[in-house]
Structure formats: structure tokens, C-alpha cells
N, C-alpha and C. Protein backbone atom coordinates (compact mmCIF):
# COMPACT_ATOMS: atom_id res chain seq x y z
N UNK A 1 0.84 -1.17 0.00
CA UNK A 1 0.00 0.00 0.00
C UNK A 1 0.89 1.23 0.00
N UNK A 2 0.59 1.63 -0.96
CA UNK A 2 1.45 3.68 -1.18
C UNK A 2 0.86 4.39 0.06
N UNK A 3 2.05 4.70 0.56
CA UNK A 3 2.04 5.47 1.40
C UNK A 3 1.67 7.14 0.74
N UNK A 4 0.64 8.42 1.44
CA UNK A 4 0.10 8.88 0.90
C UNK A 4 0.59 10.00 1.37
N UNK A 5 1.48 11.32 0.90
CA UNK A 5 2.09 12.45 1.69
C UNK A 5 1.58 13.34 1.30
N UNK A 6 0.91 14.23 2.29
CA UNK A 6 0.15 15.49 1.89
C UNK A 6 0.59 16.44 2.68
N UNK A 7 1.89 16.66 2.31
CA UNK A 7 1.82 17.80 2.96
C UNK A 7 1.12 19.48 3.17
N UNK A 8 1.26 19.90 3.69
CA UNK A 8 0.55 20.96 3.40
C UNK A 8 1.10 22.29 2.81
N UNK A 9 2.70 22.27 2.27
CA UNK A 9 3.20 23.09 1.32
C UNK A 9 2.95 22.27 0.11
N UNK A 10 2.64 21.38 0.30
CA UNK A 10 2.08 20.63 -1.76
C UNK A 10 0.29 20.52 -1.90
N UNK A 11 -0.21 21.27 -0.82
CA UNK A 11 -1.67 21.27 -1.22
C UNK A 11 -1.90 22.59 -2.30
N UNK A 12 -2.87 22.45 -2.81
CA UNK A 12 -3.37 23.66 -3.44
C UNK A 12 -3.95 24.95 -2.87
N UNK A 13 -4.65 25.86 -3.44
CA UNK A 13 -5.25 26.85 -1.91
C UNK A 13 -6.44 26.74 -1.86
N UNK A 14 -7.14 25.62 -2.74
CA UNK A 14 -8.07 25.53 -1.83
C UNK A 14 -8.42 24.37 -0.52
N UNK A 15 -7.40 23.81 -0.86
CA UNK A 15 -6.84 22.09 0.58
C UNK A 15 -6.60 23.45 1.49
N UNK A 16 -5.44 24.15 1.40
CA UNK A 16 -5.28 25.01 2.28
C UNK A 16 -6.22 25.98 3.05
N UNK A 17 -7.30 26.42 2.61
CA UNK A 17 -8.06 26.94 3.30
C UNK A 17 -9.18 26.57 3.73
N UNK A 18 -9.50 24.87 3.04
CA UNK A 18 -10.19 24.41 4.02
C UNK A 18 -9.73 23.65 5.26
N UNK A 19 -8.25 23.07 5.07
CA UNK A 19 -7.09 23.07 6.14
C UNK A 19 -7.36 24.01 7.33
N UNK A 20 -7.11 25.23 7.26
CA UNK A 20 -6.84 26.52 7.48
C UNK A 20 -8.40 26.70 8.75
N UNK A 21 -8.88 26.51 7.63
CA UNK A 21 -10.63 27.20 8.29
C UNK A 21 -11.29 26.05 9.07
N UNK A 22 -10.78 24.76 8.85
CA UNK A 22 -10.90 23.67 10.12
C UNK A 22 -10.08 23.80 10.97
N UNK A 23 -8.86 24.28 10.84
CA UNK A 23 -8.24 24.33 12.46
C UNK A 23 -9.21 25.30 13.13
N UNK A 24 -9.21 26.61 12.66
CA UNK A 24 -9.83 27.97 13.16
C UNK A 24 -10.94 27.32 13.94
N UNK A 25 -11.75 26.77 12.93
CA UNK A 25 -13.38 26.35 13.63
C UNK A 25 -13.25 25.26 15.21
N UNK A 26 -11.73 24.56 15.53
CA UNK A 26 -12.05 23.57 15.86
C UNK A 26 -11.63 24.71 17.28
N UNK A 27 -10.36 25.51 17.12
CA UNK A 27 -9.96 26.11 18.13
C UNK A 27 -11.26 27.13 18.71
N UNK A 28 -12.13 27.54 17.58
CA UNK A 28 -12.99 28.21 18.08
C UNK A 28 -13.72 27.56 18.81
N UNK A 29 -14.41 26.13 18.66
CA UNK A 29 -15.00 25.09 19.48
C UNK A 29 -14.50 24.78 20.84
N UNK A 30 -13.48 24.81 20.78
CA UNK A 30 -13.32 24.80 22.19
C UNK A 30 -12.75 25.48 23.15
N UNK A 31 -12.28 26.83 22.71
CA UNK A 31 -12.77 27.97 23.33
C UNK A 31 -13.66 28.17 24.24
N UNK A 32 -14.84 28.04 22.87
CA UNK A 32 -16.25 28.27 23.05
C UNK A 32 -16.48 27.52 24.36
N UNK A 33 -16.28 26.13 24.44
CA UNK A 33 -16.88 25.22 25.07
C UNK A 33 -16.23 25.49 26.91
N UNK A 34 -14.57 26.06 26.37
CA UNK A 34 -14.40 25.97 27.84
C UNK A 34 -14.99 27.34 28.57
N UNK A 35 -15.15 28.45 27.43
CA UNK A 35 -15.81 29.73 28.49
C UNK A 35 -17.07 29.72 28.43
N UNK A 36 -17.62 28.40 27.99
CA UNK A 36 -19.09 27.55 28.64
C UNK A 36 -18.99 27.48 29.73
N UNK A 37 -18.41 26.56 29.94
CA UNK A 37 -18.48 25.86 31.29
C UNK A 37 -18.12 26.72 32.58
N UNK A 38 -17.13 27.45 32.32
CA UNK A 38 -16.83 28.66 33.17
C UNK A 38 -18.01 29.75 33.44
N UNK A 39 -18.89 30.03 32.28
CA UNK A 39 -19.87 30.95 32.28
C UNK A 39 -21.13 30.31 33.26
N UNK A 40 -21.50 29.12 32.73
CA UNK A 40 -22.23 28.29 33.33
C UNK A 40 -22.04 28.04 34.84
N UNK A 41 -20.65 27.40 35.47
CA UNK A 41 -20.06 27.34 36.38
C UNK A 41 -20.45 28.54 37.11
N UNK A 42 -20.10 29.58 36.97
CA UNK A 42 -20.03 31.79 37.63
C UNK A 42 -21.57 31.48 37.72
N UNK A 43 -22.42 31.29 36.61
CA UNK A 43 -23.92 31.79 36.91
C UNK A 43 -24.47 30.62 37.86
N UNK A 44 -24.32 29.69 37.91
CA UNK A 44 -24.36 28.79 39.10
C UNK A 44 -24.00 29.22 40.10
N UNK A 45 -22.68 29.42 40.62
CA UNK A 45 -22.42 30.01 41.52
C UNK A 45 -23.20 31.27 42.51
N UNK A 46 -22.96 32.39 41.28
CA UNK A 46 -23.91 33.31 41.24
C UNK A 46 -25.53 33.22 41.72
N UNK A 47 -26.26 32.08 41.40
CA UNK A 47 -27.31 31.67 42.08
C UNK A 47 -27.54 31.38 43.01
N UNK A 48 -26.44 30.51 43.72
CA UNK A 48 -26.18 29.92 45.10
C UNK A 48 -26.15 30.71 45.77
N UNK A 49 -25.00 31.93 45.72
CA UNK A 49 -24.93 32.66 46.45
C UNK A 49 -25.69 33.86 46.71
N UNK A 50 -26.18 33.81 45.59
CA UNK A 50 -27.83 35.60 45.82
C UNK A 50 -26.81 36.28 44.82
N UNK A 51 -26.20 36.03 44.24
CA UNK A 51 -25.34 37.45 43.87
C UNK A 51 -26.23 37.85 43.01
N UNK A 52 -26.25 39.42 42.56
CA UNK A 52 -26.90 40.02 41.54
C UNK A 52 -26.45 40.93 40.61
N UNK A 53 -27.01 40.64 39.21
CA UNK A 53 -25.93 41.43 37.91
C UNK A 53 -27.24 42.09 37.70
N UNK A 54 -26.45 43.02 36.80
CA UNK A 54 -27.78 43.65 36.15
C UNK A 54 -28.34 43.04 34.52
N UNK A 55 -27.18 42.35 33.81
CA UNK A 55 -27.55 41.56 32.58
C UNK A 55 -26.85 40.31 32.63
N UNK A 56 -27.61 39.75 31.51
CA UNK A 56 -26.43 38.23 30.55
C UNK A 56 -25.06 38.85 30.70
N UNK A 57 -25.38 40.33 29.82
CA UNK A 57 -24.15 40.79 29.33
C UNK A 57 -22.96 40.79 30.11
N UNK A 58 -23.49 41.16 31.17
CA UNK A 58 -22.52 41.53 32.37
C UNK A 58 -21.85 40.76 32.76
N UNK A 59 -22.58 39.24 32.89
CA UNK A 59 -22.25 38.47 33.81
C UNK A 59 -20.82 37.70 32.38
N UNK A 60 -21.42 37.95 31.05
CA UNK A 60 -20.47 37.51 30.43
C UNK A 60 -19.31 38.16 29.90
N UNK A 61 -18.89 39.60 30.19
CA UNK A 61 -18.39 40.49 30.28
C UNK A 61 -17.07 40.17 32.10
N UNK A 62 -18.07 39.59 32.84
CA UNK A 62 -17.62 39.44 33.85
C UNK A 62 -16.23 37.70 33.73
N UNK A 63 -17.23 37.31 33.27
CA UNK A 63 -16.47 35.49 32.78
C UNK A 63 -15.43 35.28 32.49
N UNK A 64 -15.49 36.50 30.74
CA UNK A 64 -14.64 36.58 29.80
C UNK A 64 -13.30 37.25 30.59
N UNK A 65 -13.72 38.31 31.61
CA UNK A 65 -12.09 39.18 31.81
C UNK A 65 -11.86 38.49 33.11
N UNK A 66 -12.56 37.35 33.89
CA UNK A 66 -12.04 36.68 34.95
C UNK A 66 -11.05 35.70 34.12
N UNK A 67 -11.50 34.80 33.40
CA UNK A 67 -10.95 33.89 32.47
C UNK A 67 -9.41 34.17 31.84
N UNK A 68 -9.67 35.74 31.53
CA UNK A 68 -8.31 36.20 30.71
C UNK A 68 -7.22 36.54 31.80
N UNK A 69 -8.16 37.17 32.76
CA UNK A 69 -6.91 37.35 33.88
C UNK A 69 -6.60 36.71 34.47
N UNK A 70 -7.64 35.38 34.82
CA UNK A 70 -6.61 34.28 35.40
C UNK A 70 -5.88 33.55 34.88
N UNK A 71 -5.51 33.53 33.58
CA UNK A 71 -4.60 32.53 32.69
C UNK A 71 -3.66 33.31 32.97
N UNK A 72 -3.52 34.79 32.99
CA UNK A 72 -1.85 35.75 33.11
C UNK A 72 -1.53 35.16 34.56
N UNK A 73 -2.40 35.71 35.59
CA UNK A 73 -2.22 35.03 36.70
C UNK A 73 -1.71 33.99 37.24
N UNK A 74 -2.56 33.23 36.96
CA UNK A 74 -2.27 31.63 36.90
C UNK A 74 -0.66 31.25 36.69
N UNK A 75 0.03 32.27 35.70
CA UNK A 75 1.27 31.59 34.99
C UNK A 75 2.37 31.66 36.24
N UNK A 76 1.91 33.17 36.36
CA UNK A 76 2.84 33.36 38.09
C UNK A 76 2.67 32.72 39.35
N UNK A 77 1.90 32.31 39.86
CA UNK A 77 1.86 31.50 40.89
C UNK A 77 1.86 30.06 40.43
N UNK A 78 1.36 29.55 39.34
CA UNK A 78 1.95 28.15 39.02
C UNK A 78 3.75 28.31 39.36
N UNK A 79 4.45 29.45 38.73
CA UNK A 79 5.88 29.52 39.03
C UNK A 79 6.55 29.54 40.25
N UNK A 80 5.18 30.26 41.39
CA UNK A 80 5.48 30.32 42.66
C UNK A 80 5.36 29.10 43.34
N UNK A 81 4.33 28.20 43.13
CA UNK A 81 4.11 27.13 43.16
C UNK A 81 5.27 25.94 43.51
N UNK A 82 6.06 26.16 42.21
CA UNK A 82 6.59 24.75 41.61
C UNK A 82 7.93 25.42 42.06
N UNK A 83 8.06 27.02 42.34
CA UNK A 83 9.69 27.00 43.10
C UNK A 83 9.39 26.69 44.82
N UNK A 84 8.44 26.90 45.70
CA UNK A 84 8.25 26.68 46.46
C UNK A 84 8.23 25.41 46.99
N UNK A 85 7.55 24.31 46.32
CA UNK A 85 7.65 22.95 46.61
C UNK A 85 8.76 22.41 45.90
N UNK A 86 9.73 22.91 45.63
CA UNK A 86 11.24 21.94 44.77
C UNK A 86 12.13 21.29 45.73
N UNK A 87 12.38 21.67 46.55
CA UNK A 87 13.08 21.04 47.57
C UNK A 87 11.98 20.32 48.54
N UNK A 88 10.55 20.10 48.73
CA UNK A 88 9.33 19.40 49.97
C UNK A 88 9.51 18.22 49.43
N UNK A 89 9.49 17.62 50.92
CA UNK A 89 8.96 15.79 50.74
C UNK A 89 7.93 15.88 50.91
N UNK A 90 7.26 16.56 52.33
CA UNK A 90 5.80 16.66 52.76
C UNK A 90 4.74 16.78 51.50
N UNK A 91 3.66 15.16 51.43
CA UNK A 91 2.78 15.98 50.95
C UNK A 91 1.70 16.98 51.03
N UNK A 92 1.44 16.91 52.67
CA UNK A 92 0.60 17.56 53.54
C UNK A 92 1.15 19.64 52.97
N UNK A 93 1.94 19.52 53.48
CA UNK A 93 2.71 20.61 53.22
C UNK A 93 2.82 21.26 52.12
N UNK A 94 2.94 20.85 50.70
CA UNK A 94 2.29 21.28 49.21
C UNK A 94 1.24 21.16 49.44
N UNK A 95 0.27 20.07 49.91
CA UNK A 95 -1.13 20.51 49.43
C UNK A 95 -1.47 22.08 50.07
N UNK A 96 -0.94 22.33 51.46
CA UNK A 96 -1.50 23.10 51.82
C UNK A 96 -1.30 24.52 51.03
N UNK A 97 0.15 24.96 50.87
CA UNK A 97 1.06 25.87 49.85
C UNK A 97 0.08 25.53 48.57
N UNK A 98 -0.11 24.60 47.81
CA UNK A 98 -1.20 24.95 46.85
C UNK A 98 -2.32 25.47 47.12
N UNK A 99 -2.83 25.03 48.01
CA UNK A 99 -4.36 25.06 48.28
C UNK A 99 -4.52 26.81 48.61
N UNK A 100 -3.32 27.37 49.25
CA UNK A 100 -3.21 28.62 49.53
C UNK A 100 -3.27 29.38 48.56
N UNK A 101 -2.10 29.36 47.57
CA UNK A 101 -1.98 29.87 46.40
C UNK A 101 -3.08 29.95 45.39
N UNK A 102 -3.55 28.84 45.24
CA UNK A 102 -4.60 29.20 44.30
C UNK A 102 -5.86 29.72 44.37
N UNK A 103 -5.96 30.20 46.27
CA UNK A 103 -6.85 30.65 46.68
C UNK A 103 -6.68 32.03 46.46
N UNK A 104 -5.03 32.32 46.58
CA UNK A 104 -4.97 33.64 46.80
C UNK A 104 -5.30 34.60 44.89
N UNK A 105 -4.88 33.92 44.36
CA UNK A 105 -4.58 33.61 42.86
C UNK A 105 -6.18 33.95 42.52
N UNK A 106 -7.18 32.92 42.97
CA UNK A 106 -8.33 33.69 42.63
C UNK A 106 -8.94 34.42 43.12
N UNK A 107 -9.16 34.36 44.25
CA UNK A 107 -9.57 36.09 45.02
C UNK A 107 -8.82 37.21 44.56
N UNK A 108 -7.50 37.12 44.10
CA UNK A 108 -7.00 38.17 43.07
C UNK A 108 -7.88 38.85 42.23
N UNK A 109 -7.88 37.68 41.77
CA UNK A 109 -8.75 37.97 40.06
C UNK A 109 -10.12 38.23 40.30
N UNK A 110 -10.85 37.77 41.39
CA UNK A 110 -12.44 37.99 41.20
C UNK A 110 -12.43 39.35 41.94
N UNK A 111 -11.39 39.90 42.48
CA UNK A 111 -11.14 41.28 43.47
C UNK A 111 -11.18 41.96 42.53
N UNK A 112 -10.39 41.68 41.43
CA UNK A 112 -9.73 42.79 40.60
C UNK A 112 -10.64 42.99 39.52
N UNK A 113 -11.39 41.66 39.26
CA UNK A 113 -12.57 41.74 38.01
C UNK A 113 -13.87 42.32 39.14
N UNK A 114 -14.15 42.24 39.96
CA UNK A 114 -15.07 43.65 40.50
C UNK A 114 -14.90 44.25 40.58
N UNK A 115 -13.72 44.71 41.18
CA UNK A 115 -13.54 46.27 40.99
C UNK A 115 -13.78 47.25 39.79
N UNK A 116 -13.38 46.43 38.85
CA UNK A 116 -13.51 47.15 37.30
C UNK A 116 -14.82 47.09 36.99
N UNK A 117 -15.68 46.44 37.16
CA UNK A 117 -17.06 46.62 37.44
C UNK A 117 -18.55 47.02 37.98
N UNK A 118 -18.87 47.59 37.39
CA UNK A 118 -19.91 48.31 38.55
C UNK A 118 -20.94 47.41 38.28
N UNK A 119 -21.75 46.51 37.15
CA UNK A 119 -22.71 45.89 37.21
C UNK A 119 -23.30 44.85 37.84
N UNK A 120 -21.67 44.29 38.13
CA UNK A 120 -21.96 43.28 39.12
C UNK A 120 -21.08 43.69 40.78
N UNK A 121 -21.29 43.36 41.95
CA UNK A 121 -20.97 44.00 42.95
C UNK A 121 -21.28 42.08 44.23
N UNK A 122 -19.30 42.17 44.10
CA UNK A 122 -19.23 40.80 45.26
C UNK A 122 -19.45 41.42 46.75
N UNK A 123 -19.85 40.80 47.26
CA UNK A 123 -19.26 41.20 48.52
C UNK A 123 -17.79 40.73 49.16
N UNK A 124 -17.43 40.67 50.24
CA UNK A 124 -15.93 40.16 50.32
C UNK A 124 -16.13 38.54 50.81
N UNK A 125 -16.79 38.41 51.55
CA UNK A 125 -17.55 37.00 51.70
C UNK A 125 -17.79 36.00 50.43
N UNK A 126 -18.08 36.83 49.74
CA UNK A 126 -18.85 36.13 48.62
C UNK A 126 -17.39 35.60 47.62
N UNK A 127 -16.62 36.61 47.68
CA UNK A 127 -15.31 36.79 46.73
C UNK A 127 -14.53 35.37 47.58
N UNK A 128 -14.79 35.36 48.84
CA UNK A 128 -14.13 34.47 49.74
C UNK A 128 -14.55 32.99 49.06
N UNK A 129 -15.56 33.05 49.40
CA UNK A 129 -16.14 31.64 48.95
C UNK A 129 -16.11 31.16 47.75
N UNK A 130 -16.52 32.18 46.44
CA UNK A 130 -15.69 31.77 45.40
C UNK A 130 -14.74 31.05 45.25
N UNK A 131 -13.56 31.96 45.49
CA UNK A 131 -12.06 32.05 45.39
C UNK A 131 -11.75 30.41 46.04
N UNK A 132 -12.57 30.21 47.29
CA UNK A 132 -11.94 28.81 47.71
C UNK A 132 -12.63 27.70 46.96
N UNK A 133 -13.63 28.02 46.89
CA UNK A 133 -14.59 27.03 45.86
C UNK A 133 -13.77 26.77 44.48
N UNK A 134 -13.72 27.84 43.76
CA UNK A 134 -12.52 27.57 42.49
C UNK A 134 -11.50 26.66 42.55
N UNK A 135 -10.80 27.42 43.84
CA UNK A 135 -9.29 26.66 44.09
C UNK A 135 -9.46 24.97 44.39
N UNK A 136 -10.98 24.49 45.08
CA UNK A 136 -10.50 23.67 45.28
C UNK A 136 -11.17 22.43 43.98
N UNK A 137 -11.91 23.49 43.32
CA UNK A 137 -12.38 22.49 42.00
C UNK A 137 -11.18 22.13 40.78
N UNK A 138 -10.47 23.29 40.86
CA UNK A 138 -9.24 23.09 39.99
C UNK A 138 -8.11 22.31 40.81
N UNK A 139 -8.00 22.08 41.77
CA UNK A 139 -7.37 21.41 42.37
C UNK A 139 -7.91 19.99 41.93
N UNK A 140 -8.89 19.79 42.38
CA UNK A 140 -9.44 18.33 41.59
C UNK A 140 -9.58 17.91 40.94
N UNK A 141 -9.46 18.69 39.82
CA UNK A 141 -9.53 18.62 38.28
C UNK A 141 -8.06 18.24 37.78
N UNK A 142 -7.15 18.69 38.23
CA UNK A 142 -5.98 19.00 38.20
C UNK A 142 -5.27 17.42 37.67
N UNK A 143 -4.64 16.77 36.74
CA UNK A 143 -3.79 15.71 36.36
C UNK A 143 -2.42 15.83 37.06
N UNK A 144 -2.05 17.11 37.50
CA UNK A 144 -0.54 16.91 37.89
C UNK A 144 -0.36 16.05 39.04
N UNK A 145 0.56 15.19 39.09
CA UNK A 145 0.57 14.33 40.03
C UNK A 145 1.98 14.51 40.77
N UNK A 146 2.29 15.60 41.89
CA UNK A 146 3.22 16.18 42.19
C UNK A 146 4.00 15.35 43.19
């Protein structure tokens, strides 16, 4: 059986842009799907706790710049993270140093994404419970096996 090489400097332009416009669509898919679940996740939350927005808009306005700022975020205390526990045997002792960090990491971000907001309004309680609620779902979610 011939082996079949397609690369994609010997396609034509139109292989190439339907190439092209299936990656786009697929990255857009799941994008989409993870600032679903995040959106979904916040307005859940948001229910539980009484919180109150004044729109959809808001609350997705709210999602979108929690989402963006915790990935910048995120990068730095993952760094703080992984220099902090380099020398621990304890696992008690990382969990706790994580469990901290990523608490602090999101009360950051849900501090800093209200503040910039007037439509929606946490209280500090509320930012509290979040923030640990997050930390400890991503914690569980989490594959790293440290």
C-alpha cells in the first residue's frame, strides 16, 4: 500500500483553506466550550450565592475578563508554586502551599474583576467563597501528580 504524503506546502489553496478554516473552527470550538463551562459554572455560583448582575451581558463580560486574567495570573503563581515545593517531601505541606496559592490567585482575580465593574458587585464574603470554591475544584480537576 502507497504510502500517501500530503503535505501541506504541496496542497493547493483551496486544501489550504479548508485546512486553514478547520483548524480555526475547531480552536474556536473549544474555546467556546471551555468559556461555557466557566460561564455556566459563575452563573451557578452566582445563584447559590444571591449574587446580583444587572444583565447576561454583564455576567459575560464578567467570565470573559475573569478567564483572561486568570490565565496571566495563573502563569505566576503556578511559578510560585513549583519554586516553592522543589526542595518538599511533605505531601501535607504542598497541598497546603497549593491550596493557599490558588486561593490567593483567585480572590485576586475575582477582586480585581469587581472592581472594574460596577454591574456586578461581590461582597468580600462572597469573593471568599468563590475564590476557595474555584481553588479547590481546579485542584481536583488537576492531572498533575506532584
Amino acid at each position: 500500500m502507497p504510502e500517501k504524503n500530503d503535505s501541506f506546502r504541496n496542497m493547493n489553496l483551496k486544501d489550504k483553506a479548508t485546512t486553514v478554516a478547520g483548524i480555526l473552527l475547531l480552536i474556536i470550538l473549544v474555546a467556546g466550550f471551555v468559556l461555557g463551562i466557566y460561564f455556566f459554572g459563575m452563573a451557578g455560583m452566582f445563584k447559590l450565592l444571591g449574587v446580583q448582575y444587572k444583565s447576561i451581558w454583564s455576567l459575560v463580560v464578567f467570565v470573559v475578563s475573569y478567564f483572561f486574567l486568570a490565565m496571566i495570573v495563573e502563569l505566576f503563581f503556578t511559578t510560585i508554586f513549583k519554586l516553592s515545593i522543589r526542595n518538599m517531601t511533605g505531601r501535607i505541606w504542598g497541598f497546603l502551599i497549593r491550596i493557599s496559592l490558588e486561593f490567593t490567585s483567585n480572590w485576586l482575580v475575582l477582586f480585581t474583576v469587581d472592581e472594574f465593574m460596577d454591574s456586578i458587585t461581590l461582597s468580600r464574603e462572597t469573593e471568599i467563597m468563590m475564590a476557595l470554591l474555584i481553588a479547590l475544584i481546579e485542584i481536583a480537576f488537576d492531572n498533575d501528580k506532584e
